[in-house]
Protein backbone atom coordinates (compact mmCIF):
# COMPACT_ATOMS: atom_id res chain seq x y z
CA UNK A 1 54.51 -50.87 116.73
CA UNK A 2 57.05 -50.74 119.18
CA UNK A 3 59.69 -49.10 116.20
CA UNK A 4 56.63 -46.91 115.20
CA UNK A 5 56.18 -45.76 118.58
CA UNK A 6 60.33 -44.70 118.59
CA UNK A 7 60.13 -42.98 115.00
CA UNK A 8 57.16 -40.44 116.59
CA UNK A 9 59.26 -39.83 119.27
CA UNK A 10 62.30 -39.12 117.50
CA UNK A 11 59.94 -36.82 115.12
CA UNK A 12 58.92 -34.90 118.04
CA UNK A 13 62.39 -34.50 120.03
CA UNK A 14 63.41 -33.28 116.08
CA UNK A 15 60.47 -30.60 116.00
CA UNK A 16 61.28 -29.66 119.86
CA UNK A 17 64.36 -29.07 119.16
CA UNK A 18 64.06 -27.01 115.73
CA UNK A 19 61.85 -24.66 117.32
CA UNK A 20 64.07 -23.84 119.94
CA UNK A 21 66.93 -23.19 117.67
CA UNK A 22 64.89 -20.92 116.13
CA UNK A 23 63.91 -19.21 119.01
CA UNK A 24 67.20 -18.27 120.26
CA UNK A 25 68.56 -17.90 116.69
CA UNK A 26 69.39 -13.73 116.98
CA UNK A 27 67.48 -10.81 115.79
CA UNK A 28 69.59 -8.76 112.83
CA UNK A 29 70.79 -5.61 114.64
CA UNK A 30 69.22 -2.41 114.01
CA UNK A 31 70.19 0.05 111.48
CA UNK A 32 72.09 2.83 113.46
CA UNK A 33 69.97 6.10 113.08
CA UNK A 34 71.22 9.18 110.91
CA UNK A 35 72.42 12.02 112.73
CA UNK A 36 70.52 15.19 112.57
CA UNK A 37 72.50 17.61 110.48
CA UNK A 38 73.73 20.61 111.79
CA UNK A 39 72.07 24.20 111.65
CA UNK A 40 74.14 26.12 108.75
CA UNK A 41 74.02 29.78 109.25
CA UNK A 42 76.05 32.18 106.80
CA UNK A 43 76.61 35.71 107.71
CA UNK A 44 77.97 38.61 105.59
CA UNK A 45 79.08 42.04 107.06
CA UNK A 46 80.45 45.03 106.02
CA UNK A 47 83.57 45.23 108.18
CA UNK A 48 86.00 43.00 110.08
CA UNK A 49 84.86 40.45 112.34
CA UNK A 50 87.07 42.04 115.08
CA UNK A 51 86.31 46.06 114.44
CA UNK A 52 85.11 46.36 118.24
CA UNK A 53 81.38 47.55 116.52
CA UNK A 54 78.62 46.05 114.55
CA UNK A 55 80.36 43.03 112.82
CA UNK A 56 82.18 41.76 115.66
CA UNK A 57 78.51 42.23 117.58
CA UNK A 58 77.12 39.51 115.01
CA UNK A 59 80.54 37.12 115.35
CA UNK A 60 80.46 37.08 118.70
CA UNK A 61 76.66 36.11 118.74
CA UNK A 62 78.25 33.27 116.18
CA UNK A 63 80.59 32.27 118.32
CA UNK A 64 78.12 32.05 121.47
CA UNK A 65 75.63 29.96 119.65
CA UNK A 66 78.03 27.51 118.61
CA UNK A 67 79.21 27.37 122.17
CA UNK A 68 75.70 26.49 123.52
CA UNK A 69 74.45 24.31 120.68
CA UNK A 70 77.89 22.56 120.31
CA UNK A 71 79.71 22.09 116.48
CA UNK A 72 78.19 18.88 115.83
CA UNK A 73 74.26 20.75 116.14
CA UNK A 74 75.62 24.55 114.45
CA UNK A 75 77.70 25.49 112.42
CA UNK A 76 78.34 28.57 110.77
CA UNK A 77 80.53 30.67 107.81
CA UNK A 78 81.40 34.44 107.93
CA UNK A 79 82.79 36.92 105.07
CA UNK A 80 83.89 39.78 106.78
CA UNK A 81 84.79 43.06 104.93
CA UNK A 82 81.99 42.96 102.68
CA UNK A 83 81.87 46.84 102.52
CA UNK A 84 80.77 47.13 98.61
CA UNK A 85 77.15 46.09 98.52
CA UNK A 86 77.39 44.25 94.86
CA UNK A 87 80.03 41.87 96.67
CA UNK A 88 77.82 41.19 99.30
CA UNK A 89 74.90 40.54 97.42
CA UNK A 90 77.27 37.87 95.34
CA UNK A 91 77.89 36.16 99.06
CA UNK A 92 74.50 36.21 100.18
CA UNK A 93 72.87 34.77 96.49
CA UNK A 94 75.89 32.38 96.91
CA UNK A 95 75.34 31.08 100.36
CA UNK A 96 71.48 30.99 99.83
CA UNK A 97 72.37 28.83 96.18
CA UNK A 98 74.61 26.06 98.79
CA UNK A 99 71.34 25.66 100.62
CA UNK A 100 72.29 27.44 104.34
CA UNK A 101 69.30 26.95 106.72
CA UNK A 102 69.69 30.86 107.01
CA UNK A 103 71.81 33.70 105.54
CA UNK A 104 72.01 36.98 107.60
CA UNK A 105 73.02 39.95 105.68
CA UNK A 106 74.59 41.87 108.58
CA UNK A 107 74.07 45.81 107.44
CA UNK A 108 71.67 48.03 106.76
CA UNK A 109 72.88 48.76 103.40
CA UNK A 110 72.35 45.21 102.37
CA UNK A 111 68.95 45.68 102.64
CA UNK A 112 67.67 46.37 98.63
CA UNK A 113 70.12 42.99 97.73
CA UNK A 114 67.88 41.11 100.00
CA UNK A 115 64.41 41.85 98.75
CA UNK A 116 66.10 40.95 94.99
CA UNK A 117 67.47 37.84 96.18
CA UNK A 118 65.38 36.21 98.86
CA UNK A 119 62.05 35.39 96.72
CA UNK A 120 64.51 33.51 94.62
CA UNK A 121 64.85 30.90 97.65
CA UNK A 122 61.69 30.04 98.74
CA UNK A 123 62.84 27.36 100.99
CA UNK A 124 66.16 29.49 102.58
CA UNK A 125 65.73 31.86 105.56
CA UNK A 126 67.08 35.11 105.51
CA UNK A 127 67.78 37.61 107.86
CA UNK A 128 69.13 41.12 108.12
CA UNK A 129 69.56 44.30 110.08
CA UNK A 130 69.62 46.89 111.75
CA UNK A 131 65.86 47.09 110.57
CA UNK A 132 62.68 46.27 111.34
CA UNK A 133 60.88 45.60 107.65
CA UNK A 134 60.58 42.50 106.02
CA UNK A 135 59.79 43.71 102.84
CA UNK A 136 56.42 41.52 103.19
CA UNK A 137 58.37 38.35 102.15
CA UNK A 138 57.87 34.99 103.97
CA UNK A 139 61.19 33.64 104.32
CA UNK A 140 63.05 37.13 105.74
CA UNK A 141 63.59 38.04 109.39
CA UNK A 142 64.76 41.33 110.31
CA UNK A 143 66.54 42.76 113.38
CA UNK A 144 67.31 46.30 114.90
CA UNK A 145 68.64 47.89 118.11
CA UNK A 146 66.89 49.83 120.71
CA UNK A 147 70.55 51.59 120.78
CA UNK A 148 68.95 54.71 121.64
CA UNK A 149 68.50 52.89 125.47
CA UNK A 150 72.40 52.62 125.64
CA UNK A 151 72.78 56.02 124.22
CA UNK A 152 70.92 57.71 127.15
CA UNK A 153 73.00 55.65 129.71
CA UNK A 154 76.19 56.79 128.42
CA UNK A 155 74.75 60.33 128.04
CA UNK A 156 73.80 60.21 131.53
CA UNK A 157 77.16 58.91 132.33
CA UNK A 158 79.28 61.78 130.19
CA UNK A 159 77.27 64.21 131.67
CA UNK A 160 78.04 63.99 135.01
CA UNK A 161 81.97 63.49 133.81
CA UNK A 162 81.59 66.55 131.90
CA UNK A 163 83.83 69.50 133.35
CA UNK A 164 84.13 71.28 130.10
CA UNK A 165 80.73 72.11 129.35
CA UNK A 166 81.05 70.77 126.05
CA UNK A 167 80.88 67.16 124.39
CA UNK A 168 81.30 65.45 120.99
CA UNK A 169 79.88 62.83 119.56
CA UNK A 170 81.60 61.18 115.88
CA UNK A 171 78.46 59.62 113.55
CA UNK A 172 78.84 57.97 110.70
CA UNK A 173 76.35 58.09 108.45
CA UNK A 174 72.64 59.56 109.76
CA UNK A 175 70.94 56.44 109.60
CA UNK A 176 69.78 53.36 111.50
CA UNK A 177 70.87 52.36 114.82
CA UNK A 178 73.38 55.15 114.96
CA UNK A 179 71.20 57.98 114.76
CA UNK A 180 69.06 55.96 117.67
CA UNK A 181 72.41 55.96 119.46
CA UNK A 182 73.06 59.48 119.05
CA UNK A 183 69.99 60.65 119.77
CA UNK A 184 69.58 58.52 122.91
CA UNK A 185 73.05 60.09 124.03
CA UNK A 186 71.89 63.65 123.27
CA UNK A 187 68.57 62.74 124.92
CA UNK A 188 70.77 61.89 128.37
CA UNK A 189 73.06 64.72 128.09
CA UNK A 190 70.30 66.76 128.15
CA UNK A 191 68.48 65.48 130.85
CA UNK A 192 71.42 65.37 133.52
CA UNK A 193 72.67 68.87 132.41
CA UNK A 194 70.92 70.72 129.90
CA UNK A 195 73.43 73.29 129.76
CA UNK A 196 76.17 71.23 128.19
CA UNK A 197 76.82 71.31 124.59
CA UNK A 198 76.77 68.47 122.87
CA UNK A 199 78.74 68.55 119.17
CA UNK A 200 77.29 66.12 116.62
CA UNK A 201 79.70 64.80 113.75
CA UNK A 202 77.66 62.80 111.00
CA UNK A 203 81.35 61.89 109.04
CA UNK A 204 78.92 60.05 106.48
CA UNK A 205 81.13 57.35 106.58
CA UNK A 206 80.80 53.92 108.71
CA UNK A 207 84.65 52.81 108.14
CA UNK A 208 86.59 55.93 107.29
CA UNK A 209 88.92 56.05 110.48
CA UNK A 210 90.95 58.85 109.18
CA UNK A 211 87.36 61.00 108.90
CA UNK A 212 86.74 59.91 112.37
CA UNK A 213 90.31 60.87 113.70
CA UNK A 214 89.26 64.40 112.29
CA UNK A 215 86.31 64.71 113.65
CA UNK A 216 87.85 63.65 116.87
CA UNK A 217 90.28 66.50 116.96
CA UNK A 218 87.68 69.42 115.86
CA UNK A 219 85.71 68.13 119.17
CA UNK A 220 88.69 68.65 121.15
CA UNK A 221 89.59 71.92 119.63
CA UNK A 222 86.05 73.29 120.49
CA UNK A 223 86.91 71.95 123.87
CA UNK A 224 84.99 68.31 124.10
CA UNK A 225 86.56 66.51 127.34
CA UNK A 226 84.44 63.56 126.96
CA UNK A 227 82.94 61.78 123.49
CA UNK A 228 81.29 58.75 122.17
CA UNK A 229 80.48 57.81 118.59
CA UNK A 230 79.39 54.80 116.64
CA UNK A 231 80.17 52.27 114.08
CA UNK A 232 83.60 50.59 112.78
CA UNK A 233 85.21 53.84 111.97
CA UNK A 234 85.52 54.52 115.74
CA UNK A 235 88.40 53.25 116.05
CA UNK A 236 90.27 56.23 114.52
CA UNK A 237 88.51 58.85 117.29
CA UNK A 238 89.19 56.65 120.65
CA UNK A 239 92.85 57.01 119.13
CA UNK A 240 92.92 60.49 119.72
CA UNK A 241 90.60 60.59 123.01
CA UNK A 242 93.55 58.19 124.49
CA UNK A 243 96.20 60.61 123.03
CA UNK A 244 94.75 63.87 124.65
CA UNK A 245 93.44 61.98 127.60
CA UNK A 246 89.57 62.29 126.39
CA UNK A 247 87.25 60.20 128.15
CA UNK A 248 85.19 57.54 125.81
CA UNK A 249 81.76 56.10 126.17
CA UNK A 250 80.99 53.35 123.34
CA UNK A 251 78.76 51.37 121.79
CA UNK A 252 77.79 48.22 119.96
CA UNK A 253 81.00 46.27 121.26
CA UNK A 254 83.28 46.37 124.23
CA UNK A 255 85.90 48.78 123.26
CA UNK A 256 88.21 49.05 126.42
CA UNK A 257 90.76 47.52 125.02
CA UNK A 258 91.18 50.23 122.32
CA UNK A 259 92.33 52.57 125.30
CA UNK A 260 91.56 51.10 128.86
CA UNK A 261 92.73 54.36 130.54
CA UNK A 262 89.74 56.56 129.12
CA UNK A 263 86.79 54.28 127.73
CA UNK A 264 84.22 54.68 130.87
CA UNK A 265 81.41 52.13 129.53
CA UNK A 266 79.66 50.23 126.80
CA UNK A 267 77.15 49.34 125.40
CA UNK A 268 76.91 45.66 123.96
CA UNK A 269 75.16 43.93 121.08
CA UNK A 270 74.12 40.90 122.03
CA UNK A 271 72.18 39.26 118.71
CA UNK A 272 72.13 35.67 120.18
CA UNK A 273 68.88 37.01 121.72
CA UNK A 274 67.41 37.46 117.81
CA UNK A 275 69.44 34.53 116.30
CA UNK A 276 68.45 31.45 118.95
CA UNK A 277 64.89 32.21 118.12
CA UNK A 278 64.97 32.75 114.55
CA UNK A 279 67.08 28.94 114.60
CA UNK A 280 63.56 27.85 116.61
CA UNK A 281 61.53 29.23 114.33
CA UNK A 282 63.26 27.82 111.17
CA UNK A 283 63.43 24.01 112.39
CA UNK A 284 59.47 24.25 113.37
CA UNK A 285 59.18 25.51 109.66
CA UNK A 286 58.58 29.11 110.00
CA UNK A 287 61.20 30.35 107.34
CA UNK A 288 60.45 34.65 108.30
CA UNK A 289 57.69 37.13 108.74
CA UNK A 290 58.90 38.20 112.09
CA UNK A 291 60.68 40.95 113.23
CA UNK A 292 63.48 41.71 116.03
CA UNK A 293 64.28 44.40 118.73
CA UNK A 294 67.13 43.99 121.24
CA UNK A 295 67.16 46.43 124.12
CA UNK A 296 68.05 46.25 127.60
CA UNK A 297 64.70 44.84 128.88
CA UNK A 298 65.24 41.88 126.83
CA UNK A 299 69.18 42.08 127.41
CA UNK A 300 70.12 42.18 123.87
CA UNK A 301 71.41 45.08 125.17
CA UNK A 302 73.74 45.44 127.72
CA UNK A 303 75.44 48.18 129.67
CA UNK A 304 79.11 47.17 131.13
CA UNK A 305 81.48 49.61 132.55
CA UNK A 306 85.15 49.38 132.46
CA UNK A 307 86.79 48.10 135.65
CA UNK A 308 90.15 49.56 135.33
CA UNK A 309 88.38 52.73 134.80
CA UNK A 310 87.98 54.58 138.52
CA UNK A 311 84.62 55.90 138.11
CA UNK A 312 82.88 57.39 140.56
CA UNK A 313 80.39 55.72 143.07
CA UNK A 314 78.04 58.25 142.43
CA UNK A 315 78.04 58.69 138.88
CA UNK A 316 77.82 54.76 138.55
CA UNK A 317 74.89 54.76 140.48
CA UNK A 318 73.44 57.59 138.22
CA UNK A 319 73.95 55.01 135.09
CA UNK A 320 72.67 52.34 136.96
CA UNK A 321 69.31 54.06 137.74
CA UNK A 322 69.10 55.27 134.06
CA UNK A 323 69.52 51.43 133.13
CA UNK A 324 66.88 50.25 135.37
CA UNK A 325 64.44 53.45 134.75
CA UNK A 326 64.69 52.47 131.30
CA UNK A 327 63.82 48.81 131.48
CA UNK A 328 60.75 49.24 134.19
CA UNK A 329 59.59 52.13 132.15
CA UNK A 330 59.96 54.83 134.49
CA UNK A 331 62.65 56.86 131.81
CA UNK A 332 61.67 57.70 128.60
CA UNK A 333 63.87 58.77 126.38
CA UNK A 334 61.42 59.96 123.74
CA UNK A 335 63.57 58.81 120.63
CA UNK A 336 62.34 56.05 118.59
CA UNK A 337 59.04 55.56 120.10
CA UNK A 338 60.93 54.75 123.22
C-alpha cells in the first residue's frame, strides 16, 4: 500500500508538472502583416514638366502629394512632352494595361483618347482636364479651372499699370481654360479702365514659342506696355516683354523666374485640391462620375505677386480687393457662369 500510495504521488507530481510545461511552452509568433501598397498615379501631358504653365501645374501637384502622403503610401510616373495625341493615347492605354490606381490625361486635347480607352478598364480610374464632362462613364473624373477668376485679378492689376492706353494679351488656341483666362483678363481691364485697349492674339498654337515671340512684338509695335498670355508657348513672349522692358502678368504657374524684373503676378494651379480627393474617392471604391473646379474660393487657385517686383501699395490693394470680391461673391466677372 505504502509503494502504491508513492506511485500516485509520483503520477500526480508527473501530471503537475506536464501541464505546467505546457503552459509556459510559447505561443508561435504572429505572421507580420502586409503592407498596404502604394497609390500609383500615372500622368501624361502635352509639354515639359518644367514649361512654367499647365504641365508643370500637374507635376508640381505630383510632387506635393507625394510630399504629404510620403513614397512608401504614393507614388507616381510622368511622360512629359506628349504633344501628338496618338502618343498619348499609347501612354495612357499603356499605363491603364499595368494596372495604375488612376491615369490622368493632363490636356484638353486628350479628351476623345479617353472616352475610347477608359470603358476598356473597368476597374482603372481615369482622370483628365481642363474639362468638366465625363463622357457619362463611371470610372472618369474630370477637372477644369475657374482661370477666368485669376484673369480678372491680373486685368485689374495691368490696368492700373497701364500708361499706354493699350494692352496685349498672346492666346494660344481659343479654347478651354485659356479663353476663361482671357476673358477674365479682358473682363478686369475693362472694369478698372474701360478706355484701354486690350489686343487679343489667339496664335492657335499652345507650344509654338516662336508664334508667341511674334505676337509679342506686334503688341509692342501697336504700343502694348503691359501683357499677359497663356499656356507653354509663353515662354517665347515674356522673352521679349523682358527685352523691351514690358511688364508681365501670368498664369497657370509662377513665371518670375522667366524675367523677375517685369512679371508683376500670377496666377497658380494648384490640382492637389482635385487630385487628394479623387485618391479618397478611389480607395473607398468610387472609380469616377465626379467632376472638378479649382478657383480661388477653394484655393486651387491662387494669386501671388512677385516680391522683387516694386509694385505699388495701391495697386496691390486694388488686386487684393478683386481677389477677395471674387471669392465672397461681391465681383462678378460674368465669364463662365462666374
Amino acid at each position: 500500500m505504502k509503494r502504491f500510495g508513492k506511485l500516485v504521488i509520483f503520477l500526480v507530481m508527473v501530471a503537475m508538472l506536464s501541464t505546467a510545461c505546457a503552459t509556459a511552452t510559447p505561443a508561435a509568433p504572429a505572421a507580420p502583416e502586409e503592407a498596404a501598397a502604394p497609390f500609383r498615379v500615372a500622368v501624361v501631358t502635352p509639354s515639359a514638366i518644367n514649361d512654367l504653365a499647365f504641365s508643370q501645374s500637374i507635376y508640381d501637384a505630383m510632387v506635393k502629394i507625394q510630399g504629404e502622403m510620403g513614397e512608401a503610401n504614393f507614388q507616381f510616373v510622368l511622360s512629359d512632352g506628349m504633344f501628338v495625341v496618338d502618343d498619348a493615347a499609347a501612354a495612357i492605354r499603356d499605363y491603364a494595361s499595368q494596372g495604375y490606381n488612376l491615369v490622368i490625361a493632363h490636356g484638353s486635347q486628350y479628351g476623345a483618347a479617353l472616352q475610347e480607352i477608359a470603358p476598356d478598364f473597368p476597374n482603372v480610374s481615369f482622370a483628365w482636364g481642363t474639362a468638366g464632362d465625363t463622357f457619362g462613364i463611371p470610372n472618369v473624373f474630370a477637372y477644369e479651372a475657374f482661370s477666368q477668376e485669376g484673369g480678372y485679378v491680373n486685368g485689374v492689376l495691368a490696368a492700373a499699370l497701364n500708361e499706354s492706353g493699350t494692352i496685349g494679351v498672346v492666346g494660344p488656341v481659343e479654347v478651354g481654360d485659356a479663353k476663361l483666362y482671357v476673358d477674365g483678363f479682358v473682363a478686369g481691364v475693362k472694369a478698372t479702365n474701360p478706355d484701354i485697349t486690350v489686343n487679343v492674339n489667339y496664335i492657335g498654337s499652345f507650344g509654338d514659342v516662336a508664334l508667341a515671340s511674334e505676337a509679342a512684338q506686334t503688341h509692342i509695335g501697336a504700343g502694348a506696355d503691359v501683357m499677359t498670355g497663356s499656356a507653354q508657348m509663353v515662354v517665347g513672349a515674356v522673352g521679349v516683354a523682358k527685352e523691351k522692358g514690358v511688364l508681365w502678368l501670368g498664369t497657370q504657374a509662377d513665371q518670375t523666374s522667366l524675367a523677375p524684373e517685369i512679371v508683376v503676378a500670377c496666377q497658380i494651379y494648384d490640382w492637389a485640391v482635385v487630385v487628394r480627393d479623387i485618391i479618397s474617392l478611389v480607395q473607398d471604391g468610387t472609380l469616377g462620375g465626379k467632376a472638378y473646379a479649382v478657383s480661388l474660393e477653394n484655393e486651387g487657385l491662387k494669386m501671388i505677386y512677385n516680391a522683387g517686383f516694386s509694385l505699388p501699395a495701391d495697386v496691390k490693394a486694388l488686386g487684393d480687393a478683386a481677389t477677395q470680391g471674387i471669392i465672397d461673391g461681391t465681383v462678378t466677372i460674368g465669364v463662365g457662369g462666374r
